[in-house]
N, C-alpha and C. Protein backbone atom coordinates (compact mmCIF):
# COMPACT_ATOMS: atom_id res chain seq x y z
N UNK A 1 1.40 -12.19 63.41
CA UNK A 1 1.79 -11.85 62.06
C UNK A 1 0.75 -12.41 61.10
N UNK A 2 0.65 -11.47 59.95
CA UNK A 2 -0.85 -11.65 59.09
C UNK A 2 0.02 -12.57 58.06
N UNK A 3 -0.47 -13.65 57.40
CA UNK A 3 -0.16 -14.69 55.71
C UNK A 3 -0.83 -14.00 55.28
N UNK A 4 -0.35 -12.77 54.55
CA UNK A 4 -1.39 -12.11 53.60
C UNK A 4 -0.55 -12.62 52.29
N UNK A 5 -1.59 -13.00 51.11
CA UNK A 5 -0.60 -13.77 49.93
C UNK A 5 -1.57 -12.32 48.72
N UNK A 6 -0.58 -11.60 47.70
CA UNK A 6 -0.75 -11.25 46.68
C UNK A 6 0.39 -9.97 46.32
N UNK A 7 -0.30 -8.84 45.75
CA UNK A 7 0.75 -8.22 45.02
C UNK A 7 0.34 -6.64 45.39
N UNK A 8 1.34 -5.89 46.28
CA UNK A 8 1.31 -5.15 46.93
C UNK A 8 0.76 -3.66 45.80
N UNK A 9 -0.17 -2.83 45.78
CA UNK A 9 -0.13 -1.44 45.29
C UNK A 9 1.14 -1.05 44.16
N UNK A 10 2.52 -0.44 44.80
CA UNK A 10 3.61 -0.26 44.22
C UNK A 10 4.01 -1.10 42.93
N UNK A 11 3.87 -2.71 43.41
CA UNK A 11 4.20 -3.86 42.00
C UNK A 11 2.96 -3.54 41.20
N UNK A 12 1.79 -3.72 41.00
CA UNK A 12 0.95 -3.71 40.30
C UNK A 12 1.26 -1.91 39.47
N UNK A 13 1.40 -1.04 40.31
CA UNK A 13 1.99 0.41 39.42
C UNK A 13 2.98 0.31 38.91
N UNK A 14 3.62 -0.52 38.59
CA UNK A 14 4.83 -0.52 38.30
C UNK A 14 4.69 -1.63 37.08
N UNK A 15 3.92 -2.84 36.93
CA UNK A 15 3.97 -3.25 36.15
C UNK A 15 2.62 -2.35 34.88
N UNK A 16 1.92 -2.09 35.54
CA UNK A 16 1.29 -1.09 34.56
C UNK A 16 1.58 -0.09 33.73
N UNK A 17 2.89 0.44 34.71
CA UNK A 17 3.88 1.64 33.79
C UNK A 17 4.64 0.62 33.00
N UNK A 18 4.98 -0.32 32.97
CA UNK A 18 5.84 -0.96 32.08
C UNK A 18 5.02 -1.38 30.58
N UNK A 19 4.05 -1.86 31.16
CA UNK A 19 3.04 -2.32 30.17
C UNK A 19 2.83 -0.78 29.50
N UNK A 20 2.36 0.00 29.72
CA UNK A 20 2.39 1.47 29.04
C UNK A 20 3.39 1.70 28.26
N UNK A 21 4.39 1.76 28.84
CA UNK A 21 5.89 2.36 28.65
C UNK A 21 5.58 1.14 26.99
N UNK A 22 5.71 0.00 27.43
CA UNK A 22 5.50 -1.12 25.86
C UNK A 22 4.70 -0.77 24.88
N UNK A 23 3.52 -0.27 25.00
CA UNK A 23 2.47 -0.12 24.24
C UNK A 23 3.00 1.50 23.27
N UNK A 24 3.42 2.21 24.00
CA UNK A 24 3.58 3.52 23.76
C UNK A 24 5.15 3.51 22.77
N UNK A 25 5.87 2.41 22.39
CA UNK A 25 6.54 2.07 21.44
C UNK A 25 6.46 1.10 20.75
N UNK A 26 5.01 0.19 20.33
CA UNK A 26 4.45 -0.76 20.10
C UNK A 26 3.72 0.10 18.89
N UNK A 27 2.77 1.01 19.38
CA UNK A 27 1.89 1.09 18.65
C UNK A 27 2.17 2.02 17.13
N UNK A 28 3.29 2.97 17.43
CA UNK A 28 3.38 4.18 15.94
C UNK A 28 4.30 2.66 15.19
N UNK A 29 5.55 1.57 15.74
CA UNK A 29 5.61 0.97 14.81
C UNK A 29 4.72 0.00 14.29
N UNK A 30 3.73 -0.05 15.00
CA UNK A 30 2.33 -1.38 14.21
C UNK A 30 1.64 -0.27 12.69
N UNK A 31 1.38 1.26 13.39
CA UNK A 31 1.12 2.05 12.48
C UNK A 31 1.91 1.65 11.06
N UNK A 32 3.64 2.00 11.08
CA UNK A 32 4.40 2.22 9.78
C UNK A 32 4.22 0.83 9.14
N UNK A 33 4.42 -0.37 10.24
CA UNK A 33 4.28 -1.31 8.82
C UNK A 33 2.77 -1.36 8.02
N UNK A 34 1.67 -0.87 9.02
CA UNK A 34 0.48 -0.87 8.16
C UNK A 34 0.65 -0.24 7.08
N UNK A 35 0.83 0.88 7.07
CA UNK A 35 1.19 2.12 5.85
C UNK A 35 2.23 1.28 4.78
N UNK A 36 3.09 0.80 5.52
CA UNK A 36 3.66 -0.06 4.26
C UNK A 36 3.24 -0.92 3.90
N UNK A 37 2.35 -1.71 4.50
CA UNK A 37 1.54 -2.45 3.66
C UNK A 37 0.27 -1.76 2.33
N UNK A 38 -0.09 -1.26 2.63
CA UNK A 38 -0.77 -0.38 1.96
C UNK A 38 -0.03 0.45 1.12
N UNK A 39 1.36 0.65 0.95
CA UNK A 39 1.33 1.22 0.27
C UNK A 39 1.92 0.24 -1.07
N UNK A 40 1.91 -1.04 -0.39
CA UNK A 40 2.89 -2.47 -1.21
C UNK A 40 1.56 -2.28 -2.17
N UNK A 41 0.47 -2.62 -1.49
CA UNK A 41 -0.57 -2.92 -2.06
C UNK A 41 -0.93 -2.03 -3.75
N UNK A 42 -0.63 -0.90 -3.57
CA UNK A 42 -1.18 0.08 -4.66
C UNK A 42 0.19 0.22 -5.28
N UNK A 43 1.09 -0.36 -4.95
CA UNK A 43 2.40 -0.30 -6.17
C UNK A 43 2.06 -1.97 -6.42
N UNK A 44 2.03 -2.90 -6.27
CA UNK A 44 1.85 -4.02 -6.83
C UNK A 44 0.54 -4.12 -7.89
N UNK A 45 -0.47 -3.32 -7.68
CA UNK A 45 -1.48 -3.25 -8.44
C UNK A 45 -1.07 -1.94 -9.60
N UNK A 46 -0.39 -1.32 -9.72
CA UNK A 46 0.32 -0.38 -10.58
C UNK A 46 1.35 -1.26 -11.51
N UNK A 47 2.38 -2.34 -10.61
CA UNK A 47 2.51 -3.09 -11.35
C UNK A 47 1.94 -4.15 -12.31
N UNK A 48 1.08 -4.62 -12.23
CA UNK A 48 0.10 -5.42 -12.46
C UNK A 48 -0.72 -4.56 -13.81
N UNK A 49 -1.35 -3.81 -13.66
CA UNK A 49 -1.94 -2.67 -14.23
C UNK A 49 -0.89 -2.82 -15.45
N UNK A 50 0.42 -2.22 -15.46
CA UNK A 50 1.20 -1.90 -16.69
C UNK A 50 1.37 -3.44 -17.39
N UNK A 51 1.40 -4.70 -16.30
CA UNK A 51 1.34 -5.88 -17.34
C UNK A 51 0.18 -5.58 -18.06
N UNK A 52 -1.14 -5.54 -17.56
CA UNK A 52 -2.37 -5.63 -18.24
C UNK A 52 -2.24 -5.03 -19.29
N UNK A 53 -1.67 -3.40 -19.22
CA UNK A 53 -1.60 -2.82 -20.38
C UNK A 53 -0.50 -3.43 -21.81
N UNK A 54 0.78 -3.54 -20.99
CA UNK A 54 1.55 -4.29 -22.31
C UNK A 54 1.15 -5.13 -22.76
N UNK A 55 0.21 -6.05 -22.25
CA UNK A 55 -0.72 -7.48 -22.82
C UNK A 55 -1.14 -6.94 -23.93
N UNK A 56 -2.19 -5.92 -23.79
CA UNK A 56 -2.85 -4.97 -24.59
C UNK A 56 -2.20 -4.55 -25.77
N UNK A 57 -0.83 -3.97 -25.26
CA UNK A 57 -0.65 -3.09 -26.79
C UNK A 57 0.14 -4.46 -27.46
N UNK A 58 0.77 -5.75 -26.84
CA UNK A 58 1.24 -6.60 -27.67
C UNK A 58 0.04 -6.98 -28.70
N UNK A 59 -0.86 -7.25 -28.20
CA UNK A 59 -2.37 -7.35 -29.18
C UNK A 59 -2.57 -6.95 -30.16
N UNK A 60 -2.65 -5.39 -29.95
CA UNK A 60 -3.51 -4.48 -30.44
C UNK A 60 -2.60 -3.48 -30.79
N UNK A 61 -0.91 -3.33 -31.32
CA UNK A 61 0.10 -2.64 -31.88
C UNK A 61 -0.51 -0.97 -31.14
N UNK A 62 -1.53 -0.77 -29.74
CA UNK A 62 -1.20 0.44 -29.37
C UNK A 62 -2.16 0.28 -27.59
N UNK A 63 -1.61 1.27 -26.65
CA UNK A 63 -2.30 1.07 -25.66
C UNK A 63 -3.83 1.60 -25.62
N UNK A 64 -4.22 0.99 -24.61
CA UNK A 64 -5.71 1.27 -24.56
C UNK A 64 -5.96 2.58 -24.08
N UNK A 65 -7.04 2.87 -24.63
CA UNK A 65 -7.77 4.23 -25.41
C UNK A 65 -8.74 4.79 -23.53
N UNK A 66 -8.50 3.80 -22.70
CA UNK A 66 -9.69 3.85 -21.93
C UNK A 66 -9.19 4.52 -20.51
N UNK A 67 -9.88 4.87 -19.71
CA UNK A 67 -8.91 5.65 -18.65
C UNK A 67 -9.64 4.46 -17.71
N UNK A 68 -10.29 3.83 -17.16
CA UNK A 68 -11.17 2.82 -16.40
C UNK A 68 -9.77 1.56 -16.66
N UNK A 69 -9.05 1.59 -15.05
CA UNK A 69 -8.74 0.02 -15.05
C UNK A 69 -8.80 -1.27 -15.33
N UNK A 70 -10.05 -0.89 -15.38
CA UNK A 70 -11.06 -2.06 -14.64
C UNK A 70 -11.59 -3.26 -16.26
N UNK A 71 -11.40 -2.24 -17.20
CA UNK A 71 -11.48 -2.87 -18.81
C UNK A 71 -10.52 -3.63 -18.93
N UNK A 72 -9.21 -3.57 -18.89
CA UNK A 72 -7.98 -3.95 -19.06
C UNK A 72 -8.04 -5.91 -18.90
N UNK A 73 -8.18 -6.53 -19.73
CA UNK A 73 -8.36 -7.70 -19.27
C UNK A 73 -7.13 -8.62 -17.98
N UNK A 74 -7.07 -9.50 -17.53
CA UNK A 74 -6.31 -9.74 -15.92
C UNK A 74 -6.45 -8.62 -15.36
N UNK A 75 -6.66 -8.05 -14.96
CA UNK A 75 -6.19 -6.70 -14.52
C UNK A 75 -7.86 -6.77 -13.07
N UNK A 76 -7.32 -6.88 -11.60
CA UNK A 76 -8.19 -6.96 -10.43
C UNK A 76 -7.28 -5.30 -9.84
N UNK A 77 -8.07 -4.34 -9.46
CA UNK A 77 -7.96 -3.54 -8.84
C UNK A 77 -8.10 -4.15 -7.27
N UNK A 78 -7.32 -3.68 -6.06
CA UNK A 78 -7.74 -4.12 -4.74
C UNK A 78 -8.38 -3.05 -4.14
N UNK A 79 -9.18 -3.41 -3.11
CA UNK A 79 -10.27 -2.42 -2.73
C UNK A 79 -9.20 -1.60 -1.73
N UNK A 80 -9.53 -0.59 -1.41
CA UNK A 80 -9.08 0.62 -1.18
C UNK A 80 -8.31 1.60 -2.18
N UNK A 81 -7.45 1.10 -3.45
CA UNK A 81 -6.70 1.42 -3.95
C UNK A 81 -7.62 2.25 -5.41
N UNK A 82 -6.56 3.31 -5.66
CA UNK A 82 -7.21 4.30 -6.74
C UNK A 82 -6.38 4.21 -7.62
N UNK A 83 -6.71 4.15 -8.97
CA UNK A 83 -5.47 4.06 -9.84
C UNK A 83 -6.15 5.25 -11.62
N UNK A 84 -5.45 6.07 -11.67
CA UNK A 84 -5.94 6.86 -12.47
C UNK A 84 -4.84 6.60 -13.63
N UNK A 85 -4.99 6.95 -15.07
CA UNK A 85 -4.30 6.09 -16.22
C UNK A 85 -5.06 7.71 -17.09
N UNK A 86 -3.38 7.88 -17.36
CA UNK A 86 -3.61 8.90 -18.70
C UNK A 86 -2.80 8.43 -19.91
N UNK A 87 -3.80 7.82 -20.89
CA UNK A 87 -3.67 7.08 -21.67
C UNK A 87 -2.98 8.01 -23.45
N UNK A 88 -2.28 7.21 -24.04
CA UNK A 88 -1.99 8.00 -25.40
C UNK A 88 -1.61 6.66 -26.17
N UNK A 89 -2.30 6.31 -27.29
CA UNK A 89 -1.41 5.47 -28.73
C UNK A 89 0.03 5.09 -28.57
N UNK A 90 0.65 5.92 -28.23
CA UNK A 90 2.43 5.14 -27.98
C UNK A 90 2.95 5.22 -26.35
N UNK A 91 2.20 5.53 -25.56
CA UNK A 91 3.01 5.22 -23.98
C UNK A 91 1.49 5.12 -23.15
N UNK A 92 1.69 5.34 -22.06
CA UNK A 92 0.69 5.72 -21.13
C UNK A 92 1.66 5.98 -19.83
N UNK A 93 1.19 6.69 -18.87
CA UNK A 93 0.91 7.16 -17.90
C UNK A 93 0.21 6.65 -16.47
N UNK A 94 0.35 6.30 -15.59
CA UNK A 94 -0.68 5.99 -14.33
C UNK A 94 -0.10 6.54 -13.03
N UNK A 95 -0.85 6.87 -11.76
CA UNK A 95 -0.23 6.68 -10.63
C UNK A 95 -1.90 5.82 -9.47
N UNK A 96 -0.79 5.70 -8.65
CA UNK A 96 -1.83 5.15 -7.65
C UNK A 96 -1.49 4.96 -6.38
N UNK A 97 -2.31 5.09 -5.50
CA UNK A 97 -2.23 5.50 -4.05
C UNK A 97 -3.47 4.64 -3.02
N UNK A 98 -3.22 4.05 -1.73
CA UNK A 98 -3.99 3.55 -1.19
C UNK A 98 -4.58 4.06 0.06
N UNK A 99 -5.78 4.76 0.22
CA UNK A 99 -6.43 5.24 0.74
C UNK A 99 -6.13 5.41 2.09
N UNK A 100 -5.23 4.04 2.64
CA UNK A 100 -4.40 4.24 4.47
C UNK A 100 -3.32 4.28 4.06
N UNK A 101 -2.98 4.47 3.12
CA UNK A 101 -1.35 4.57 2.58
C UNK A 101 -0.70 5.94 2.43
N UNK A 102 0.53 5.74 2.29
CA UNK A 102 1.44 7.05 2.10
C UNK A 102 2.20 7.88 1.76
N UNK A 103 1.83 7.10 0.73
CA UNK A 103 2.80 7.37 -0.80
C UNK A 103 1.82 7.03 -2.38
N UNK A 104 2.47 8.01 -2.63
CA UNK A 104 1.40 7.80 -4.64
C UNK A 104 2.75 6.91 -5.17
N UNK A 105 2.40 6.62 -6.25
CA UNK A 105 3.24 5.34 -7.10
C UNK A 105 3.18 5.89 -8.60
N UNK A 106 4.06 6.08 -9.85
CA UNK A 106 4.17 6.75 -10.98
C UNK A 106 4.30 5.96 -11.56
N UNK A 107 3.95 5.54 -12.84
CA UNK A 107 4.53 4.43 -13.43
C UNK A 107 4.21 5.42 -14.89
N UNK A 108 5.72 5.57 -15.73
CA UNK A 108 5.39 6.30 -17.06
C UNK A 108 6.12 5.14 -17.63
N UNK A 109 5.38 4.47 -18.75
CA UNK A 109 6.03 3.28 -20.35
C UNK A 109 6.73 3.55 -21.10
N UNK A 110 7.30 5.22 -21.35
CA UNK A 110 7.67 5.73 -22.08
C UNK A 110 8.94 6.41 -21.34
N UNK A 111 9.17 5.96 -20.39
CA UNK A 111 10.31 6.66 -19.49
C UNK A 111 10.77 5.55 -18.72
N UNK A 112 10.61 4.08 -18.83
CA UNK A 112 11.50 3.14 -17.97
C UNK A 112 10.39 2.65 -17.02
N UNK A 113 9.61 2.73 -16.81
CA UNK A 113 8.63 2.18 -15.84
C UNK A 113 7.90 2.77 -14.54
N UNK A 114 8.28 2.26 -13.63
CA UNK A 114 8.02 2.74 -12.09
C UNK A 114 8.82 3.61 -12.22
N UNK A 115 8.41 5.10 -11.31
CA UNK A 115 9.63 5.71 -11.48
C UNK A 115 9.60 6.26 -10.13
N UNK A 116 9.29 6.02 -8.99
CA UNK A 116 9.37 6.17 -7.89
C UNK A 116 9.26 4.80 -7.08
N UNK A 117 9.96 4.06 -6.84
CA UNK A 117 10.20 2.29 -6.34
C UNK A 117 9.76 2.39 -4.52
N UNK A 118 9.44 1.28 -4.44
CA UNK A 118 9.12 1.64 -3.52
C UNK A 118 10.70 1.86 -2.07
């Protein structure tokens, strides 16, 4: 009789299908929380954004004239994130969306705020 010592063909296929079988419901949820991270990201900077702006019109009795974020004093855009601003004297307008993300974000001043939460 042979002392053969290790792990027969069958166990090793078998733990490989398991390990598969794991990965293959591992990976679309590693996907969604990424996407939700990303999409935290470009609504927190939307939030942020409308402070910058109310800073502004507390100042300056109207919002800024400028469509560029990036003027807005506090106001850090995060990289990947797009944030477009349609600006008017008594409200403004913005949305924004993050480039691995999956959802746009609305924010109207003149209608209550965020208007799609996350």
């Amino acid at each position: 009789m042979r002392n053969e010592k290790g792990f027969t063909l069958i166990e090793l296929l078998v733990v490989v299908a398991i390990i598969g079988i794991l990965a293959a419901i591992a990976i679309p949820q590693f996907s969604a929380y990424r996407a939700q991270g990303f999409n935290a990201r470009a609504s927190s900077d939307l939030r942020n954004l409308a402070t910058a702006e109310e800073a502004y019109f507390a100042a300056n009795a109207a919002y800024t004239s400028s469509t560029d974020p990036t003027t807005l004093t506090g106001f850090k855009q995060s990289p990947g994130v797009t944030i477009s601003i349609q600006p008017s004297s008594s409200a403004f307008t913005a949305s924004a969306f993050h480039t691995s993300g999956n959802k746009t974000f609305n924010w109207d001043s003149g209608n209550g705020g965020l208007q799609n939460a996350p």
